[in-house]
N, C-alpha and C. Protein backbone atom coordinates (compact mmCIF):
# COMPACT_ATOMS: atom_id res chain seq x y z
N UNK A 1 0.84 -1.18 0.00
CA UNK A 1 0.00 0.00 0.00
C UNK A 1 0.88 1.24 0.00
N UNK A 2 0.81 2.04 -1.00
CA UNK A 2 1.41 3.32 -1.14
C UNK A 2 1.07 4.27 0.31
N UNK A 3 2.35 5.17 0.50
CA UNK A 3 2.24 6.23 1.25
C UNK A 3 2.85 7.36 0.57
N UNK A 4 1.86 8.60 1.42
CA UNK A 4 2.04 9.86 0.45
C UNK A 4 2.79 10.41 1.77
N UNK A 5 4.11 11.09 1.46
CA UNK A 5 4.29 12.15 2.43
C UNK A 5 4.70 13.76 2.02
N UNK A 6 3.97 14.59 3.22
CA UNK A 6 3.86 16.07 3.05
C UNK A 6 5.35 16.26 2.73
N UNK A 7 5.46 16.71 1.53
CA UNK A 7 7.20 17.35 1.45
C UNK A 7 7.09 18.30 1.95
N UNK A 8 6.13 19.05 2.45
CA UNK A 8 6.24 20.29 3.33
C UNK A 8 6.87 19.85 4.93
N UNK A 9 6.56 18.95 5.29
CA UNK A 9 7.44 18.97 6.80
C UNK A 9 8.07 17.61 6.71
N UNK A 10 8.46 17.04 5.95
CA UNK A 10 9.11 15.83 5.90
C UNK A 10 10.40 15.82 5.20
N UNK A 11 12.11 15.02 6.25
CA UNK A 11 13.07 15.35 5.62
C UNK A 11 13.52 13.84 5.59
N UNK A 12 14.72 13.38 4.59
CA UNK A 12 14.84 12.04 4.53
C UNK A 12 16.51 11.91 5.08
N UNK A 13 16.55 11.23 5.97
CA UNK A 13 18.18 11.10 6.81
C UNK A 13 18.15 9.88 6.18
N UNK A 14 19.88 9.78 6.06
CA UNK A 14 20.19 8.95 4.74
C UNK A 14 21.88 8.84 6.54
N UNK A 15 21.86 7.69 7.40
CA UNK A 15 22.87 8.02 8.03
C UNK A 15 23.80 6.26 7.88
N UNK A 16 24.99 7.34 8.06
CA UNK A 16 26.17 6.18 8.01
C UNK A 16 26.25 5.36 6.88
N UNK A 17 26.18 5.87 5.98
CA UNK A 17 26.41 5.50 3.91
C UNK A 17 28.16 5.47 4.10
N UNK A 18 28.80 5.21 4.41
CA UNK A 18 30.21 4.97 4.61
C UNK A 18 30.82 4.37 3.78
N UNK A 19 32.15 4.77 3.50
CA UNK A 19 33.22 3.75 2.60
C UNK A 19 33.51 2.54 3.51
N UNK A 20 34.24 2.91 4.66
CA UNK A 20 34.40 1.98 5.79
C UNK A 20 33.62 0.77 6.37
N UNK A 21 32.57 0.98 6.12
CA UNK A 21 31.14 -0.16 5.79
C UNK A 21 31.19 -0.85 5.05
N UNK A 22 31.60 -0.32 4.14
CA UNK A 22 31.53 -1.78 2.87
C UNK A 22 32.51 -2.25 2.90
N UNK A 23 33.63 -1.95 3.49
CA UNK A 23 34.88 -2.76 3.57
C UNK A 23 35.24 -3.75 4.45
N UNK A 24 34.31 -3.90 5.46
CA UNK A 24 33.98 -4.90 6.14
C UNK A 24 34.17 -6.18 5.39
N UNK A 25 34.49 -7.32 6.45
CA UNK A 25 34.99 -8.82 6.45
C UNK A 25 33.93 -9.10 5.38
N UNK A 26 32.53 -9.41 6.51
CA UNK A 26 31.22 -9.54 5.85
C UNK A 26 30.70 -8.20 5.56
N UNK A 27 30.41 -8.34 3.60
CA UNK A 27 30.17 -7.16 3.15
C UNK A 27 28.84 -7.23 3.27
N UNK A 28 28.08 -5.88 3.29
CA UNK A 28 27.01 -4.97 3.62
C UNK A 28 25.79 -5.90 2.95
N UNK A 29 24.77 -6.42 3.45
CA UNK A 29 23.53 -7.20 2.86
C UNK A 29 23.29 -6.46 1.68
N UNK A 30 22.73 -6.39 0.59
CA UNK A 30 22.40 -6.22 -0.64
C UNK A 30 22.54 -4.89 -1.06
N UNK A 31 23.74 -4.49 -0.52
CA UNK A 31 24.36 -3.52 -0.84
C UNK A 31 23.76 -2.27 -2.23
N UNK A 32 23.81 -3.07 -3.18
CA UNK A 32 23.57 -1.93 -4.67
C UNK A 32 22.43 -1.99 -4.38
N UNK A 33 21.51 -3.21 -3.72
CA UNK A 33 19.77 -2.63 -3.77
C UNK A 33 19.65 -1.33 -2.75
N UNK A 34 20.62 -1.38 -1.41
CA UNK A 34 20.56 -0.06 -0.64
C UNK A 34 20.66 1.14 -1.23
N UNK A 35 21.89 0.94 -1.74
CA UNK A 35 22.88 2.18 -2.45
C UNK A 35 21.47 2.85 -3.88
N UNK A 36 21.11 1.65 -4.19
CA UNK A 36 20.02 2.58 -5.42
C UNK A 36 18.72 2.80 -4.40
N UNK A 37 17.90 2.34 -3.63
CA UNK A 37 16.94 2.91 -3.03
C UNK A 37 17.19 4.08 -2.02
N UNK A 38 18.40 4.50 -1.73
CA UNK A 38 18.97 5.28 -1.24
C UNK A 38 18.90 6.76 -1.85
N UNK A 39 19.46 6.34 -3.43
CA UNK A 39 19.14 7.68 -4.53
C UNK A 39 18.02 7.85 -4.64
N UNK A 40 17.05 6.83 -5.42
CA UNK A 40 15.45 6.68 -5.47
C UNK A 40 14.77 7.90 -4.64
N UNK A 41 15.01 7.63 -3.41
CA UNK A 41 14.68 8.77 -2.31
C UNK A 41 14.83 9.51 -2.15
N UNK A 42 16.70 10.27 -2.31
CA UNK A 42 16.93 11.36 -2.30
C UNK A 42 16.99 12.00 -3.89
N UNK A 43 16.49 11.65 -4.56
CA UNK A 43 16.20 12.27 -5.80
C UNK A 43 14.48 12.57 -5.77
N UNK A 44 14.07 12.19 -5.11
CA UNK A 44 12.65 12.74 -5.05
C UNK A 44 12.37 13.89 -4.23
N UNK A 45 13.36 13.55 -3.25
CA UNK A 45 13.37 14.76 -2.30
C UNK A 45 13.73 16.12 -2.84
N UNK A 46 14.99 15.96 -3.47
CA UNK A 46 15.51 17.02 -4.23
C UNK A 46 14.76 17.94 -5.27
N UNK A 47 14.09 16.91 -5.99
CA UNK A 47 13.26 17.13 -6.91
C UNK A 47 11.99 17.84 -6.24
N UNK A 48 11.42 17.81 -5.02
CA UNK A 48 10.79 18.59 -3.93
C UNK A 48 11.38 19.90 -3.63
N UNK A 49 12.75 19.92 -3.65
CA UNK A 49 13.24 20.99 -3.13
C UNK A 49 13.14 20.85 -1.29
N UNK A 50 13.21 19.82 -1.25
CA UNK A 50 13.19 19.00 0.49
C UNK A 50 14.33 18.87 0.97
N UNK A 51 14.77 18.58 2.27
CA UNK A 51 15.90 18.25 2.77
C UNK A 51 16.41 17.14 2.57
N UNK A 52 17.25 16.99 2.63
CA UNK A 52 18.57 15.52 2.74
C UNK A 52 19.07 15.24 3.66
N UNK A 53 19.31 14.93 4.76
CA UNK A 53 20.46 15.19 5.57
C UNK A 53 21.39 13.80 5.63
N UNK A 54 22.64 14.10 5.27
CA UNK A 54 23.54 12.56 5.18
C UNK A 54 24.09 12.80 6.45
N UNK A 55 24.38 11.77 7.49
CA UNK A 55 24.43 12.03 8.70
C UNK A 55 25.96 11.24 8.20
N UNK A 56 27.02 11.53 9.06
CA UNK A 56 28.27 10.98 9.11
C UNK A 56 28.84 10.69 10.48
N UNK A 57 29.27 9.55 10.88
CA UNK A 57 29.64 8.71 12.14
C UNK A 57 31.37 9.45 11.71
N UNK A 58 32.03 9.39 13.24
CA UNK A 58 33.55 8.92 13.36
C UNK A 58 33.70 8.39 14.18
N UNK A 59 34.68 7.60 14.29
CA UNK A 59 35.29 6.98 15.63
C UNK A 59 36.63 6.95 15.51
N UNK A 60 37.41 6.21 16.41
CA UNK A 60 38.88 6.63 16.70
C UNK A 60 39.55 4.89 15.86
N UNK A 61 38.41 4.31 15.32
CA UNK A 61 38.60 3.04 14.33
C UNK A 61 38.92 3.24 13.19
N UNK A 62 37.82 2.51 12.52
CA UNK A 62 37.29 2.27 10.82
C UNK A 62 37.12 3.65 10.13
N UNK A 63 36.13 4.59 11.28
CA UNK A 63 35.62 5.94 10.46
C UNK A 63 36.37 6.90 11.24
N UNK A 64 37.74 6.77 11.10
CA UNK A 64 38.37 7.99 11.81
C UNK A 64 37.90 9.56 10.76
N UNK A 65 37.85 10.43 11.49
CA UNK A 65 37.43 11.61 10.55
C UNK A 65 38.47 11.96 9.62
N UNK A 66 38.24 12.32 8.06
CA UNK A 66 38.95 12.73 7.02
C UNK A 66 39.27 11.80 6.57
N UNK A 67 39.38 10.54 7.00
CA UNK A 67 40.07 9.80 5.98
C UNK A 67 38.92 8.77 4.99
N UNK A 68 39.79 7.90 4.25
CA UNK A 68 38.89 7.56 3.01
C UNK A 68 37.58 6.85 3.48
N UNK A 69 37.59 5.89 4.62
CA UNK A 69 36.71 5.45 5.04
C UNK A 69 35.72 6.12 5.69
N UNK A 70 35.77 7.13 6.40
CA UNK A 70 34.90 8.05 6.84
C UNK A 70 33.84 8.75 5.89
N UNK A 71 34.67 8.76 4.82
CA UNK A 71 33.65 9.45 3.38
C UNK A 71 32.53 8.78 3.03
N UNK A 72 31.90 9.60 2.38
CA UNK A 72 30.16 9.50 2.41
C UNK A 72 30.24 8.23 1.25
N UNK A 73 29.71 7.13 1.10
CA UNK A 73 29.83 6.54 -0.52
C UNK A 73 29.85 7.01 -1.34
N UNK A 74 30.99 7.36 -2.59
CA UNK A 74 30.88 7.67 -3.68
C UNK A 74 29.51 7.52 -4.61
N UNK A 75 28.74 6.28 -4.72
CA UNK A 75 27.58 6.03 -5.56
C UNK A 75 26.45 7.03 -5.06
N UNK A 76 26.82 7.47 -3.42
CA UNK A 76 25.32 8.17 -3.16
C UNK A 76 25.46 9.70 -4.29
N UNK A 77 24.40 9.80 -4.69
CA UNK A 77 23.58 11.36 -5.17
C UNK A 77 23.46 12.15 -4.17
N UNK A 78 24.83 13.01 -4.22
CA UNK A 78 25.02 14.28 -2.97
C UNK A 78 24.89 15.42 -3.47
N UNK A 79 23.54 16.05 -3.22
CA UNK A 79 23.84 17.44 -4.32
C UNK A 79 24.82 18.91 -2.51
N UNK A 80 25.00 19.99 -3.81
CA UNK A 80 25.30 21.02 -3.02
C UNK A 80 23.96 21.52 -1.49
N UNK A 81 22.72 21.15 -2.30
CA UNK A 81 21.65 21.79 -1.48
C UNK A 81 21.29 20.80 0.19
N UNK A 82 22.13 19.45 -0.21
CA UNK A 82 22.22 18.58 1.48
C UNK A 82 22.68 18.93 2.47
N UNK A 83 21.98 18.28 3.41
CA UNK A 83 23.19 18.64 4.58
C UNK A 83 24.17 17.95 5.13
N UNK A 84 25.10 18.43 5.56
CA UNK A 84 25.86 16.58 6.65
C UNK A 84 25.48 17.24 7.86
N UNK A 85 25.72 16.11 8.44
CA UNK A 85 25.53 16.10 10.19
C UNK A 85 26.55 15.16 10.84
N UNK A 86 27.44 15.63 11.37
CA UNK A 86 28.59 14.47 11.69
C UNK A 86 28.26 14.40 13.23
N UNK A 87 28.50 12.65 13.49
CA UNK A 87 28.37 12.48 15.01
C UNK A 87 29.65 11.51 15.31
N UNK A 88 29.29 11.41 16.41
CA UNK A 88 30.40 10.26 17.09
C UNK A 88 29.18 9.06 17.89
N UNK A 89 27.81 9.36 18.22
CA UNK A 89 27.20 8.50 18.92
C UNK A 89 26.49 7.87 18.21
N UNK A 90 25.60 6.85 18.46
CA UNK A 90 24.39 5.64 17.94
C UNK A 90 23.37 6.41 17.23
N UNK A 91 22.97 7.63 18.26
CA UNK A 91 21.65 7.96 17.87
C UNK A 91 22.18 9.36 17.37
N UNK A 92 21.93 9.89 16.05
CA UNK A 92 22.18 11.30 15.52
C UNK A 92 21.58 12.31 15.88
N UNK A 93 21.05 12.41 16.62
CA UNK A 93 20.35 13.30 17.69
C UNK A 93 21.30 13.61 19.18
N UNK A 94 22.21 12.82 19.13
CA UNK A 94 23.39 13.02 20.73
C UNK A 94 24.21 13.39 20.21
N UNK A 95 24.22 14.55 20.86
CA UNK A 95 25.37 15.64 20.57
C UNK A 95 25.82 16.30 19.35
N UNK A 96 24.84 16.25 18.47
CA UNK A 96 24.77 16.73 16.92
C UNK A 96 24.09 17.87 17.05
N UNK A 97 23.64 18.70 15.99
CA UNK A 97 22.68 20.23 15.84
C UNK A 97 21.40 19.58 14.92
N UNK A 98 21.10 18.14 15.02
CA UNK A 98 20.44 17.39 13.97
C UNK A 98 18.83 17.89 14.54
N UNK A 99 18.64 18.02 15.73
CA UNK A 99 17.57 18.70 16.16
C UNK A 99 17.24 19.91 15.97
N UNK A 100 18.06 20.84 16.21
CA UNK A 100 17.85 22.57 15.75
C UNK A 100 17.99 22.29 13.99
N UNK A 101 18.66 21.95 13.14
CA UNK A 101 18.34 21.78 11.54
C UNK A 101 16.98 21.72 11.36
N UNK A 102 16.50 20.53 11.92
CA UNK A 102 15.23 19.94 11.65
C UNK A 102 13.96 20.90 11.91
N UNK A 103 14.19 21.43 13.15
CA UNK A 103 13.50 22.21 13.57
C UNK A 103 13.27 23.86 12.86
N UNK A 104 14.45 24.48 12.68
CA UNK A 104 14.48 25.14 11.90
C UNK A 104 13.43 25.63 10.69
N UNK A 105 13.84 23.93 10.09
CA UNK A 105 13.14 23.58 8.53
C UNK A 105 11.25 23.54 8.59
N UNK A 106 10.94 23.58 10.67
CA UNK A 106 9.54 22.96 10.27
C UNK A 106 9.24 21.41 10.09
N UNK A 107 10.07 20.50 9.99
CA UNK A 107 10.23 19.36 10.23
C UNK A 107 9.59 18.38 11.23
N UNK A 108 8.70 18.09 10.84
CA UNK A 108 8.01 16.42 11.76
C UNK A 108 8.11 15.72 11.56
N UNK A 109 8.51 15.17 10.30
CA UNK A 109 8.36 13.62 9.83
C UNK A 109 9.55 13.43 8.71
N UNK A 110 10.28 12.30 9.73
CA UNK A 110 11.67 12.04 9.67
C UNK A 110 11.50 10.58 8.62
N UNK A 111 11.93 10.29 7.58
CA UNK A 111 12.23 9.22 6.43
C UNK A 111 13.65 8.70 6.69
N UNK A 112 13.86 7.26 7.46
CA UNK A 112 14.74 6.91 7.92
C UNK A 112 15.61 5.86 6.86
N UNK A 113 16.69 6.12 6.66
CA UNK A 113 17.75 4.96 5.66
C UNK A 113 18.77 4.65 6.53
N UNK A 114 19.60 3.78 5.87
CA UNK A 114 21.21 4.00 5.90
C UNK A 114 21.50 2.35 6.49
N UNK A 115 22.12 2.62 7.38
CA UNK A 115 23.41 1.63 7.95
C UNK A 115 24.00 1.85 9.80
N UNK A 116 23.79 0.88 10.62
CA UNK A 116 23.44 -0.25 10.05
C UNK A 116 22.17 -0.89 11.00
N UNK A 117 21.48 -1.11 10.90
CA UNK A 117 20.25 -1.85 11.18
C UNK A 117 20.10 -2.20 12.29
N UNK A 118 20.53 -2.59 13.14
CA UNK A 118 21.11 -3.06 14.36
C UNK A 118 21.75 -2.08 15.42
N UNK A 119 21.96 -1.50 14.82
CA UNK A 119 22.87 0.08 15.54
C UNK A 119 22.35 1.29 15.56
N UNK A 120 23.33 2.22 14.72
CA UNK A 120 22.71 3.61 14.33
C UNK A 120 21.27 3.89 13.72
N UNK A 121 20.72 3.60 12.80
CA UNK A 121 19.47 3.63 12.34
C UNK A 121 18.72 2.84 13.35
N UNK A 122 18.76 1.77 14.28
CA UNK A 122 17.54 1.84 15.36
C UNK A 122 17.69 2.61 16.21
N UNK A 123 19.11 3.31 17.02
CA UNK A 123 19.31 4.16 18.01
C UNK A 123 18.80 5.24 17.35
N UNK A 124 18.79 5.74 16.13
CA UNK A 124 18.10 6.82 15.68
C UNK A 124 17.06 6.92 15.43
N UNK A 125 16.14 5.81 14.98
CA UNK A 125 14.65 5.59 15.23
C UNK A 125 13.90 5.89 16.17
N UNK A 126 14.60 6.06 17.52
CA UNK A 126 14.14 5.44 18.87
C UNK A 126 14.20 7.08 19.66
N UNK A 127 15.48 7.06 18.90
CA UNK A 127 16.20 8.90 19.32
C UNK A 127 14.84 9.50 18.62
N UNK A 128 14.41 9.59 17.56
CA UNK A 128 13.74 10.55 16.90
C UNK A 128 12.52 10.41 17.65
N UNK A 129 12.03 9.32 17.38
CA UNK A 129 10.74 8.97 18.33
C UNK A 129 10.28 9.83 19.41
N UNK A 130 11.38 9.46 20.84
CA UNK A 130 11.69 10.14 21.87
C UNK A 130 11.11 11.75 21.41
N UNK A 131 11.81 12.37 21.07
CA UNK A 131 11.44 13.79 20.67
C UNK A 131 10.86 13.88 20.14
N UNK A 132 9.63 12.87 19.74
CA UNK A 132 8.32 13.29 18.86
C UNK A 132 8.12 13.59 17.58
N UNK A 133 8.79 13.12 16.63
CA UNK A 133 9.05 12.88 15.56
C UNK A 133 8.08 11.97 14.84
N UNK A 134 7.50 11.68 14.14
CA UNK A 134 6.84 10.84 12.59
C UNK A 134 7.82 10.15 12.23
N UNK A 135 8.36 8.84 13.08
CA UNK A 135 9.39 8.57 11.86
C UNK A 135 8.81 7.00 10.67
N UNK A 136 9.33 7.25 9.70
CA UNK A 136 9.12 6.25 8.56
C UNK A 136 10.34 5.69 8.35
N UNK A 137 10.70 4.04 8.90
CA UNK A 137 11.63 3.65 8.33
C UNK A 137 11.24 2.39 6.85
N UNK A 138 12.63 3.06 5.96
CA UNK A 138 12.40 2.84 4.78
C UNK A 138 12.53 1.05 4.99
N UNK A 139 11.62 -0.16 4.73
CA UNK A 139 12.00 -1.49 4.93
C UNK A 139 13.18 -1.82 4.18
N UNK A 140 13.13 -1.38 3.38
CA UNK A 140 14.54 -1.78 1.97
C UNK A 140 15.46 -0.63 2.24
N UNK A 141 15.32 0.20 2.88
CA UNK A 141 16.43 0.88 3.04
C UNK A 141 17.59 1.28 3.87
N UNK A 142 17.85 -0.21 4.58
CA UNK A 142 18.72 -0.02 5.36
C UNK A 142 19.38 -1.22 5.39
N UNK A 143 20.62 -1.63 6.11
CA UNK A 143 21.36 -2.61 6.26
C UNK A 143 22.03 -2.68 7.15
N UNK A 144 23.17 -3.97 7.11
CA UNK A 144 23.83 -4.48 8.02
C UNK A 144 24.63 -5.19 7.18
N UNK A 145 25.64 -5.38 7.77
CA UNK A 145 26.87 -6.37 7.52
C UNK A 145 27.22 -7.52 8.06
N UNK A 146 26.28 -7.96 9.19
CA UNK A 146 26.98 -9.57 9.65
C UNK A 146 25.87 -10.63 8.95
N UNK A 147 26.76 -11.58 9.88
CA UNK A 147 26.39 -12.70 8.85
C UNK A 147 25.37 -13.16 8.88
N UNK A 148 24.21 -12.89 9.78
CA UNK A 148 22.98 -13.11 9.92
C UNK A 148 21.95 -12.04 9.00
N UNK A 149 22.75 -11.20 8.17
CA UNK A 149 21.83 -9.60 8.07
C UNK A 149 20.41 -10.30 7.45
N UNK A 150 20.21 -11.05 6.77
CA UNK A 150 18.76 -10.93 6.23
C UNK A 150 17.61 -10.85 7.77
N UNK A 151 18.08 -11.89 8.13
CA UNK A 151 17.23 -12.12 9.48
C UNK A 151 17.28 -11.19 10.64
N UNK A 152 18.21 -10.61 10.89
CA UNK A 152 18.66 -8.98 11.85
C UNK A 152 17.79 -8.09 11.36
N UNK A 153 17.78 -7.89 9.90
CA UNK A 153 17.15 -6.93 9.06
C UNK A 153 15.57 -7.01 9.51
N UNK A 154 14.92 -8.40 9.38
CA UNK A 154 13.45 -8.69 9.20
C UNK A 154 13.24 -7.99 10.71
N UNK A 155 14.29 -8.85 12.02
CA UNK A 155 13.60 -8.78 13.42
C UNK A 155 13.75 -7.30 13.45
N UNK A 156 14.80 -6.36 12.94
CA UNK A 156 14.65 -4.84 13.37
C UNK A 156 13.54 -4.07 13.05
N UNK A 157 13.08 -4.62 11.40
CA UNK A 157 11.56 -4.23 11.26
C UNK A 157 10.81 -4.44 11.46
N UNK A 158 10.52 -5.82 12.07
CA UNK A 158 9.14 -6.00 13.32
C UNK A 158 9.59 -5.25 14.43
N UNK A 159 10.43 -5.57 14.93
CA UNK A 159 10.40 -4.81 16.74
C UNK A 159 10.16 -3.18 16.63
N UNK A 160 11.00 -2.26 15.29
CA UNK A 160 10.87 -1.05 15.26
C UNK A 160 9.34 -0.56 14.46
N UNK A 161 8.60 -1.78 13.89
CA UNK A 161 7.25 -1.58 12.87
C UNK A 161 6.37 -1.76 13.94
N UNK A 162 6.78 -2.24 15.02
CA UNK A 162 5.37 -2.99 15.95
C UNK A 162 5.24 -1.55 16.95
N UNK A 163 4.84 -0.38 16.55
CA UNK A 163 4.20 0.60 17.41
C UNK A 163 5.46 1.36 17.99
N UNK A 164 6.55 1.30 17.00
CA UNK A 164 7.59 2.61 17.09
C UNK A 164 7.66 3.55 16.00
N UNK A 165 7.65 2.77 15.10
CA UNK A 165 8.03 3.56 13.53
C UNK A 165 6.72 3.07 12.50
N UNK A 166 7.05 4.07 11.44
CA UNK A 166 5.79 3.21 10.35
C UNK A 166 6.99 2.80 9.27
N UNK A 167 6.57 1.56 8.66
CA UNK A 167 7.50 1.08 7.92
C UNK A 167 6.52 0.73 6.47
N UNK A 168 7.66 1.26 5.63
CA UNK A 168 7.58 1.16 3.61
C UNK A 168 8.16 0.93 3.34
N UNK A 169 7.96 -0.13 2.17
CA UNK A 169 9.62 -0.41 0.87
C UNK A 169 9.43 1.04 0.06
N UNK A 170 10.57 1.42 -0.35
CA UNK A 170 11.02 2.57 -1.33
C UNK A 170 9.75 2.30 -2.32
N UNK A 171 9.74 1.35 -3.24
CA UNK A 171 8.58 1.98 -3.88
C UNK A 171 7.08 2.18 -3.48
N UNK A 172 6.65 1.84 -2.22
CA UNK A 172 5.38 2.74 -2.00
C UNK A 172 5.69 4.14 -1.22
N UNK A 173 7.06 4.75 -1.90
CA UNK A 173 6.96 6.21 -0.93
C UNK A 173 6.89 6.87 -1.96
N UNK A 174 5.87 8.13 -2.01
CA UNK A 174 5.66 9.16 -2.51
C UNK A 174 5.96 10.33 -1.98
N UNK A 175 6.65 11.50 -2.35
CA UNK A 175 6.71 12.83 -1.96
C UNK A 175 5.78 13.83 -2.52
N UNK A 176 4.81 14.43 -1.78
CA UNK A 176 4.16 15.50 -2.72
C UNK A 176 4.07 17.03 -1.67
């Protein structure tokens, strides 16, 4: 069943799209289907004249800041008009300005992607929630890298679909 959302208060966080991610042992669950439902989205948005926000992790590891792994994926569609939001914690809402952006913009209803499933995108589900947020996580639009991901993937979208988040595959999302 299709969903329509207000591009008037709705922005799409696209967090932890990393080089450093895919370079993992076990590489990223269906990776190019992420990486293209990823654009899918933020090309509609754009095409709205809507927000983007690519959220960016560091740590003192894999995503040390500046270096190659820390960088956003080359394949994503980054125009000039996005935003970044760089964090160091789970949830992109701790200790980021990801709340005053949002707010700013008029923003209620948060369109959730990225990486990785298990981590950042549920701590950020949960984060957004908390502060009263609309959030929509995308079902196809997110991932994980271990070796269980199909099945990690399914249980994160029941536990986060069952009366936290509303959950869509990329093609029943509409922007109008």
């Amino acid at each position: 069943m299709p969903i329509s959302l207000d591009a008037s208060n709705t922005a799409l966080l696209v967090i932890d799209v990393q080089n450093g991610l895919f370079s993992k042992t076990t590489p990223i669950y269906k990776a190019e289907d992420l990486l293209g439902n990823i654009n899918t989205l933020s090309k509609q948005f754009s095409q709205a004249g809507k927000p983007v926000f690519f959220i960016q992790h560091s740590n003192q590891n894999l995503l040390l800041r500046e270096s190659e792994n820390w960088q956003i994926h080359p394949k994503l569609n980054i125009t000039h008009k996005d935003i970044v939001i760089h964090k160091t914690h789970g949830n992109a809402f701790e200790g980021t300005n990801l709340k005053a952006e949002l707010d700013q913009r008029g923003i209620e209803c948060l369109l959730v992607t990225g990486l990785v499933t298990n981590g950042c995108v549920r701590a950020t589900c949960i984060g957004a929630c908390e502060l009263g947020y609309r959030v929509v996580l995308v079902e196809d639009g997110h991932s994980t890298y271990i070796r269980n991901a199909s099945k990690v993937i399914n249980e994160w979208n029941r536990k986060l679909g069952d009366g936290i988040v509303e959950l869509y595959p990329t093609a029943s999302i509409m922007i109008n």
